[in-house]
Protein backbone atom coordinates (compact mmCIF):
# COMPACT_ATOMS: atom_id res chain seq x y z
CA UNK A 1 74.01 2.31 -6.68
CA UNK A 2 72.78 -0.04 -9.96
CA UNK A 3 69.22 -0.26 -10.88
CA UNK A 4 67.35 -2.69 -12.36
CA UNK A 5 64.43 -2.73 -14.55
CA UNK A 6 62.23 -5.57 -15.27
CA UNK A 7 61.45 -5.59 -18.86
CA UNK A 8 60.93 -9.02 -19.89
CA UNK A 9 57.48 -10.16 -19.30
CA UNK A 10 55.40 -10.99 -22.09
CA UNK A 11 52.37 -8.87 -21.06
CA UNK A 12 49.75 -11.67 -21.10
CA UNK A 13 47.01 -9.85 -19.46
CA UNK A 14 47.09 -7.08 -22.27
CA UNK A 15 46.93 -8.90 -25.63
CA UNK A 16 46.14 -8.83 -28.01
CA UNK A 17 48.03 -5.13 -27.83
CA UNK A 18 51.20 -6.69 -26.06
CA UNK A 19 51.85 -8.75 -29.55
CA UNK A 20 52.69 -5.74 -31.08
CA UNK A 21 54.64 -4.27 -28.47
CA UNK A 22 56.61 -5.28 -25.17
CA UNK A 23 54.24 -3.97 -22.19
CA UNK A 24 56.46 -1.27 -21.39
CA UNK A 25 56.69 0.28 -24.67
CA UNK A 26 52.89 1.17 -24.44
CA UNK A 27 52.21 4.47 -24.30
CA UNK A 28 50.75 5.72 -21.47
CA UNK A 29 49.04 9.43 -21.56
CA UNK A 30 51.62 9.96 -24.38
CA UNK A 31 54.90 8.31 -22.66
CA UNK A 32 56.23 4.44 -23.13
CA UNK A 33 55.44 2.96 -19.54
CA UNK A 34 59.37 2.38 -19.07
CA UNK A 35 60.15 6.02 -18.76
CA UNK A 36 57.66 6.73 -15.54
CA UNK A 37 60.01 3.87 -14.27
CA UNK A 38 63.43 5.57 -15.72
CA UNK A 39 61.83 8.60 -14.71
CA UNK A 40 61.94 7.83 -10.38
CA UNK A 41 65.20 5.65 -10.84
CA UNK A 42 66.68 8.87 -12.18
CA UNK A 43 65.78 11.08 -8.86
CA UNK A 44 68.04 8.59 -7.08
CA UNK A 45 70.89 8.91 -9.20
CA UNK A 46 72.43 5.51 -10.30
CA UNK A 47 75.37 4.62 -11.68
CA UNK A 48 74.24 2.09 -13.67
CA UNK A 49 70.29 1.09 -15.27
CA UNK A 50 70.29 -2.32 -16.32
CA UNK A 51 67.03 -3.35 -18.61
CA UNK A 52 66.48 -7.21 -18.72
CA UNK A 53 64.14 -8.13 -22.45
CA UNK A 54 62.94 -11.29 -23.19
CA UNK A 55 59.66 -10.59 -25.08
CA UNK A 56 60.09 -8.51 -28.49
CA UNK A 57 63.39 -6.97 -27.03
CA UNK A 58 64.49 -5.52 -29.87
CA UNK A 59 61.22 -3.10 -29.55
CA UNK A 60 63.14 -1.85 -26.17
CA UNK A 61 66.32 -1.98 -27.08
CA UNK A 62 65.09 0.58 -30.22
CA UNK A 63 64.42 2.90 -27.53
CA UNK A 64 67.73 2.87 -26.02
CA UNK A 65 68.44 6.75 -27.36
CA UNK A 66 65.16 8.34 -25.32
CA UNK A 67 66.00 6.74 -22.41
CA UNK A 68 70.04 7.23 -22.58
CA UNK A 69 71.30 9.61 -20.41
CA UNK A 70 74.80 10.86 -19.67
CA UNK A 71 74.19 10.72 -15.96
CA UNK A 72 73.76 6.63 -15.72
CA UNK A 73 75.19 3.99 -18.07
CA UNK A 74 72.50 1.77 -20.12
CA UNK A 75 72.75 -1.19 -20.09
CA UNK A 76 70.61 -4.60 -21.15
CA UNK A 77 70.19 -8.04 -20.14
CA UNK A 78 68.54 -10.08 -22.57
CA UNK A 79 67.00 -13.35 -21.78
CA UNK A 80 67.06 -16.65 -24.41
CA UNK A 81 65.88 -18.70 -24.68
CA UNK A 82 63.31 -18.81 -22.17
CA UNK A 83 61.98 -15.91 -19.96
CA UNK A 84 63.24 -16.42 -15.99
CA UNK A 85 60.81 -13.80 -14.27
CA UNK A 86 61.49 -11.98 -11.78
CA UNK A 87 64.04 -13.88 -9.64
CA UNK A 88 65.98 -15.50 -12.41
CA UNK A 89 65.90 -12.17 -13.98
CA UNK A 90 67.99 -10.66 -11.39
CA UNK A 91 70.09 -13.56 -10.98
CA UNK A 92 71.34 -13.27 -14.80
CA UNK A 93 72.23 -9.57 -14.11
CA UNK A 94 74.35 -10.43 -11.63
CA UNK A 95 77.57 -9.23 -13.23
CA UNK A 96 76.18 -5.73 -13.43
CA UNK A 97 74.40 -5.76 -10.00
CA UNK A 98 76.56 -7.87 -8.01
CA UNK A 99 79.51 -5.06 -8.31
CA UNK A 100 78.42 -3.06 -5.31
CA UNK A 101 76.68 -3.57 -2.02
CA UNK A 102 73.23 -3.10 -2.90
CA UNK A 103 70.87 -2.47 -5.85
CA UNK A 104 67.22 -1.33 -6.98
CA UNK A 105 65.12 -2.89 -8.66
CA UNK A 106 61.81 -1.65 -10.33
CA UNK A 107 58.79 -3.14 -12.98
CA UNK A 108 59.35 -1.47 -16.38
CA UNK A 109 55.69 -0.31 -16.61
CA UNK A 110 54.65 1.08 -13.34
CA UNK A 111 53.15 4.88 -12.92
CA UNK A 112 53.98 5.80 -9.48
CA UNK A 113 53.19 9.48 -8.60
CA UNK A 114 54.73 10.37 -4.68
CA UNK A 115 53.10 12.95 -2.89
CA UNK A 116 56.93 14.16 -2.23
CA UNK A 117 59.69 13.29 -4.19
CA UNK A 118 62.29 13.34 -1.55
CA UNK A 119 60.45 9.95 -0.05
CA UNK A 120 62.27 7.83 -2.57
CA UNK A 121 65.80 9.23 -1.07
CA UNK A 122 64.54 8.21 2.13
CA UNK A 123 63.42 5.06 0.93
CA UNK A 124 66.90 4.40 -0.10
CA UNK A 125 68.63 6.08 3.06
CA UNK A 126 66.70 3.07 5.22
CA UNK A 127 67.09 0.25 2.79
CA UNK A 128 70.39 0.51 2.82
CA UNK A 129 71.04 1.28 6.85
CA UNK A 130 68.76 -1.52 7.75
CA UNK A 131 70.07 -5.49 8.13
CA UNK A 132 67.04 -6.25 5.72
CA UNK A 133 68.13 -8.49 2.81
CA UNK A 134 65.53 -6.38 1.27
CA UNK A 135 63.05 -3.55 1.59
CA UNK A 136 60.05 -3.28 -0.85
CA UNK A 137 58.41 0.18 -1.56
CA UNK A 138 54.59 -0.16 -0.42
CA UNK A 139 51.54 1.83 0.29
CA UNK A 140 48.08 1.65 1.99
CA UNK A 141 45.39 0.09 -0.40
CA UNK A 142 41.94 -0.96 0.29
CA UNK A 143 42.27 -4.02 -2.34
CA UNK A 144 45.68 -5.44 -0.47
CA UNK A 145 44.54 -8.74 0.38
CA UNK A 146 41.06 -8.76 -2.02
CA UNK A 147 41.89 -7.64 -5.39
CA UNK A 148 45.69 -7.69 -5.23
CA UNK A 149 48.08 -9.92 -3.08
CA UNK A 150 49.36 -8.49 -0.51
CA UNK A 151 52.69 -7.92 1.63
CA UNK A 152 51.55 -9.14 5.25
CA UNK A 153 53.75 -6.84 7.88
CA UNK A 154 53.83 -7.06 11.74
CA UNK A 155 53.87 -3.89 13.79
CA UNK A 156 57.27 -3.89 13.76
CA UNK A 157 57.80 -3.74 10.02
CA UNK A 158 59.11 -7.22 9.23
CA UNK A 159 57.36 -9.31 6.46
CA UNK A 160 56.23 -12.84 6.89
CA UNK A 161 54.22 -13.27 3.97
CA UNK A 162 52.71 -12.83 0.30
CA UNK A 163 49.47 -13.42 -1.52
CA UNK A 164 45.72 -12.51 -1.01
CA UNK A 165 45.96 -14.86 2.58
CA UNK A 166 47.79 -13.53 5.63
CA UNK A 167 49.95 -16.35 6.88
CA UNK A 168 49.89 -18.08 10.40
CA UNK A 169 51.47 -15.51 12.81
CA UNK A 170 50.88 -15.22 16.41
CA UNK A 171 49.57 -11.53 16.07
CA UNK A 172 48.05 -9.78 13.39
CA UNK A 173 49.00 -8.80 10.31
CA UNK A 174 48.36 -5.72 7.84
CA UNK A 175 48.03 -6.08 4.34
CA UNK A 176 50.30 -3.79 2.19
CA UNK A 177 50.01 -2.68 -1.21
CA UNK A 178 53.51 -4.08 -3.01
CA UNK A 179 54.25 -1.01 -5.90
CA UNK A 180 57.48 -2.01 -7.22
CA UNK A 181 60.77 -0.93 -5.91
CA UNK A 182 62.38 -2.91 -3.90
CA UNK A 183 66.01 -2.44 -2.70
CA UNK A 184 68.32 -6.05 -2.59
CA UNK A 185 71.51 -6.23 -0.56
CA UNK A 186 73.95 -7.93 -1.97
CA UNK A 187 73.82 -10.85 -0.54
CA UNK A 188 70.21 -12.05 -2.34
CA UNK A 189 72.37 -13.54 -4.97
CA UNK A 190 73.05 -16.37 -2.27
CA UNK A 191 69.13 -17.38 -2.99
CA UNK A 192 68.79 -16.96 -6.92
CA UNK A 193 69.53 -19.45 -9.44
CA UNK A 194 69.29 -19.03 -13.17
CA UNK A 195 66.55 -20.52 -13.60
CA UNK A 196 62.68 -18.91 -13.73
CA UNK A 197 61.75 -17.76 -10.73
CA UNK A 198 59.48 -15.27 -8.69
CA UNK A 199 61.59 -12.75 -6.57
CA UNK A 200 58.68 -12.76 -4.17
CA UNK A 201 57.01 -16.05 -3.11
CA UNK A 202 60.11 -17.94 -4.49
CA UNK A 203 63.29 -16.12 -3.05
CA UNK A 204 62.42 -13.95 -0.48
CA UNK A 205 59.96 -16.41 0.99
CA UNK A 206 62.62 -18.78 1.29
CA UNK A 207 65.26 -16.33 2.38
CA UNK A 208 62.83 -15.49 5.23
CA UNK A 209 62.51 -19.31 6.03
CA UNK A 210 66.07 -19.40 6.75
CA UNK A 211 66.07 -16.55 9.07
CA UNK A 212 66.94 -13.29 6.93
CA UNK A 213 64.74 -10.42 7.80
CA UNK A 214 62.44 -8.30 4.83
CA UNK A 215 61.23 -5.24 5.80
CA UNK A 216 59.23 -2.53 4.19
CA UNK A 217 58.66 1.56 3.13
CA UNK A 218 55.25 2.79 3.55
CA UNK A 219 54.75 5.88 1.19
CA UNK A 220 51.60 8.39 0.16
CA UNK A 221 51.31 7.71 -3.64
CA UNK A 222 49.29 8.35 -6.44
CA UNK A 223 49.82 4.64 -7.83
CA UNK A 224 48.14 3.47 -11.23
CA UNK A 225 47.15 0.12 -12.49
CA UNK A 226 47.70 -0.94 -16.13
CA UNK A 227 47.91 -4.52 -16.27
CA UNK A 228 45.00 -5.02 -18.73
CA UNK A 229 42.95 -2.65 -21.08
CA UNK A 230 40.09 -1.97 -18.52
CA UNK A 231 42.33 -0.74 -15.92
CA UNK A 232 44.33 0.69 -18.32
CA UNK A 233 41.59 3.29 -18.86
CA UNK A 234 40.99 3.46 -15.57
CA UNK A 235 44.25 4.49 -14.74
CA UNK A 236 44.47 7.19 -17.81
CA UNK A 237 41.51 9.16 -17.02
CA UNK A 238 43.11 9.30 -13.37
CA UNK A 239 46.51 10.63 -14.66
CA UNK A 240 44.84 12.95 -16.69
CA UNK A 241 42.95 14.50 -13.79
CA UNK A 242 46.04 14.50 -11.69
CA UNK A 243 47.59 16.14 -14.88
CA UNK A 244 45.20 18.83 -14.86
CA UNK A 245 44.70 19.61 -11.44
CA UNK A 246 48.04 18.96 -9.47
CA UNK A 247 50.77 21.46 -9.08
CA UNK A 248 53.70 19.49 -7.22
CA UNK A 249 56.51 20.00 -8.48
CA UNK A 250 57.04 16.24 -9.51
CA UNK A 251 54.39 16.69 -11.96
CA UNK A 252 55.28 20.13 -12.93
CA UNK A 253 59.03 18.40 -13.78
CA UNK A 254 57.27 15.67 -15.45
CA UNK A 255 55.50 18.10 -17.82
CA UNK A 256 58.20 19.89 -18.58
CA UNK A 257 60.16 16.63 -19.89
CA UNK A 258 57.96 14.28 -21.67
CA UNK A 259 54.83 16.83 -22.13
CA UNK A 260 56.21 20.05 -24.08
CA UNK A 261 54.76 19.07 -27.11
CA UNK A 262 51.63 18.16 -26.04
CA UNK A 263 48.58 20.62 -24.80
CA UNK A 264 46.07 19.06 -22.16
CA UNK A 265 42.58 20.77 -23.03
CA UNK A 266 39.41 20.65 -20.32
CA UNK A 267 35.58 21.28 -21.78
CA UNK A 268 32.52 20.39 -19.98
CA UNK A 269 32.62 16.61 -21.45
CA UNK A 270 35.94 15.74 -21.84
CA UNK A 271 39.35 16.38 -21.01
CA UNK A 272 41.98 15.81 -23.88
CA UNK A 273 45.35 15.52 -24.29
CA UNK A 274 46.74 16.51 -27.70
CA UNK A 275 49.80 16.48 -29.30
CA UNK A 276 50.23 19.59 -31.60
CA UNK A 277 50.95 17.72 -34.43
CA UNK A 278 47.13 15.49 -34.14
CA UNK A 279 44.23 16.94 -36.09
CA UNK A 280 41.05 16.80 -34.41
CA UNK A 281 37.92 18.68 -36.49
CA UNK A 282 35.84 21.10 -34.06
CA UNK A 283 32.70 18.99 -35.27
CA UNK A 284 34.27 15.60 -33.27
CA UNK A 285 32.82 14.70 -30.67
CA UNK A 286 34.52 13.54 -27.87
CA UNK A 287 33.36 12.22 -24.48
CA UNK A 288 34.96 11.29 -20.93
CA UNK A 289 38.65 11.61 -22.25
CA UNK A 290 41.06 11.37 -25.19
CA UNK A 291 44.87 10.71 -25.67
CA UNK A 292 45.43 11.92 -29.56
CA UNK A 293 49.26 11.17 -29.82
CA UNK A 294 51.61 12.91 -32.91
CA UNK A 295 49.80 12.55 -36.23
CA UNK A 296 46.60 11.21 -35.59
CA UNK A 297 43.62 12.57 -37.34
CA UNK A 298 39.75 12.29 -36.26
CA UNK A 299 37.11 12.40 -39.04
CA UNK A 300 34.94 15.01 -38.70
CA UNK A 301 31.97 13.37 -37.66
CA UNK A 302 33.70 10.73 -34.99
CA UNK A 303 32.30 10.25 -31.48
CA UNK A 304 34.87 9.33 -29.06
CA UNK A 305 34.76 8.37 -25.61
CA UNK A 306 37.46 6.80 -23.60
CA UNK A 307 40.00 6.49 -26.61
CA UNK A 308 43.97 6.61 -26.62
CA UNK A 309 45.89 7.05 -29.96
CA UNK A 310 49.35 6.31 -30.02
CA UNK A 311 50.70 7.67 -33.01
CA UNK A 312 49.94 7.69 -36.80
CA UNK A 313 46.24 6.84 -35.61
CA UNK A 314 43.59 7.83 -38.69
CA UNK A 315 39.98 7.51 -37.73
CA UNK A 316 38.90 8.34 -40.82
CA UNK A 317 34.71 6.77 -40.74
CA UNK A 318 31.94 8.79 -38.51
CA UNK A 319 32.04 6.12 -36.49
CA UNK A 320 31.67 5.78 -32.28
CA UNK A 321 35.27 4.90 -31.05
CA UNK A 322 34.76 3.65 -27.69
CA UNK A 323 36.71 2.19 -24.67
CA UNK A 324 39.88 1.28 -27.18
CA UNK A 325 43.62 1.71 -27.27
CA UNK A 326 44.95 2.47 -31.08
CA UNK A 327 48.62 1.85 -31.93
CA UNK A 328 48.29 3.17 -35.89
């Protein structure tokens, strides 16, 4: 089995900070979004990972090395000159994904924590035993439908819909929470073009119109939104928490690959997570939570609260650093 990660958007939602780096290049509690994505794809052991870029690719493509491995082959599809989204993403890849009878694809800057690992092998077991032209990876949320669109299921499983409005059926139907994975059969190359396109409301609603059947995974997740800087926050100090207070041994493996540098430290105000390398005076002061990435340096005197530093970061006034992402 291929996988395919979706790389190319342009990150509108979080500029100003997405003009200096491709969405899934921000870090994220210390890691580049992409490799949370790498990071599942890996459990299911491809053959192949296929990145698509469009928007400053060669940012990704620097990272090829960190997110080699000798278990998969890397490989990247980059789109010019104009972006194709989702759909026309795919359909470009074709000649790396069309090779066998199925294939995975994934967003590039998704955190998804499963409450059990082995779901994601059962995921894939189903996906591929079912006559679904696809099966997307979903999970119970109370803003399906309000806040985010939503995948509108019968009883039975099958799709018939996408958006915040469930569409005409003859029985109810219950809004899903859409996280990303999705697993194609071969055949969705039958309703892709090259051109931009949404995989979503543009293919699979029109597959579905011609009788193919989409069905759909519910899992138990710990699933984090970070599609602009507020939520972004948001979804840190949640990772953090889980961080510091769950065992599983998906986080423990997590920790022991992308965290070994990096010491996560709970007082009564805050809870931190510093890598050994960042200098942080005992006189700081620092409120809700920090991410202080390799070299940074606090002044003395700072007040932080809410603050991630990427790397190289000098806050070097007694000022009050509040509710902001720093790249340098």
């Amino acid at each position: 089995m291929n996988v395919f990660l979706l790389a190319a958007g342009e990150g509108t939602r979080f500029r100003p900070y997405t003009q200096q780096l491709p969405k899934p290049m921000i870090p994220f509690c210390g890691v580049p979004l992409i490799h949370y994505s790498l990071f599942l794809a890996r459990i299911l052991r491809p053959q192949k990972v296929i990145i698509n870029t469009f928007h400053l690719p060669e940012k990704i493509h620097q990272e090829r090395e960190s997110l080699m491995s000798p278990a998969f082959e890397l490989l990247f599809s980059d789109e010019q000159p104009i972006l194709l989204g989702s759909g026309g993403g795919i359909a470009k890849a074709k000649k790396y994904l069309g090779e066998k009878d199925g294939f995975l694809a994934m967003n590039a800057d998704e955190v998804i924590i499963p409450s059990n690992e082995k779901v994601l092998s059962e995921f894939l077991t189903m996906a591929q035993a079912s006559d679904c032209l696809a099966t997307l990876l979903v999970m119970q949320h109370p803003e399906a439908g309000k806040k985010f669109g939503a995948v509108w299921v019968t009883s039975r499983g099958e799709v018939k819909g996408f958006g915040k409005t469930s569409p005409p059926w003859h029985e109810e139907l219950t809004p899903y929470h859409f996280i990303g994975p999705m697993y194609f059969k071969k055949k969705i190359f039958s309703y892709l073009k090259l051109e931009p396109s949404n995989i979503l409301h543009d293919c699979l609603n029109q597959a579905m119109e011609r009788g193919e059947s989409v069905g759909v995974f519910p899992i138990a997740c710990d699933w984090f939104e970070t599609g602009n800087l507020k939520d972004y926050l948001v979804a840190t100090e949640s990772f953090l928490n889980l961080l510091h207070k769950n065992e599983s041994s998906f986080i423990q493996e997590w920790k022991k690959e992308f965290l070994f540098d990096w010491e996560l430290i709970k007082s009564d105000k805050a809870l931190i997570l510093k890598h050994r390398s960042a200098v942080v005076d005992r006189l700081s002061h620092i409120d809700g939570f920090a991410v202080l990435g390799p070299n940074t340096k606090v002044h003395p005197q700072a007040y932080l609260r809410r603050v991630v530093c990427a790397q190289n970061v000098n806050l070097s006034e007694a000022l009050q650093y509040q509710d902001e992402l720093f790249f340098h």
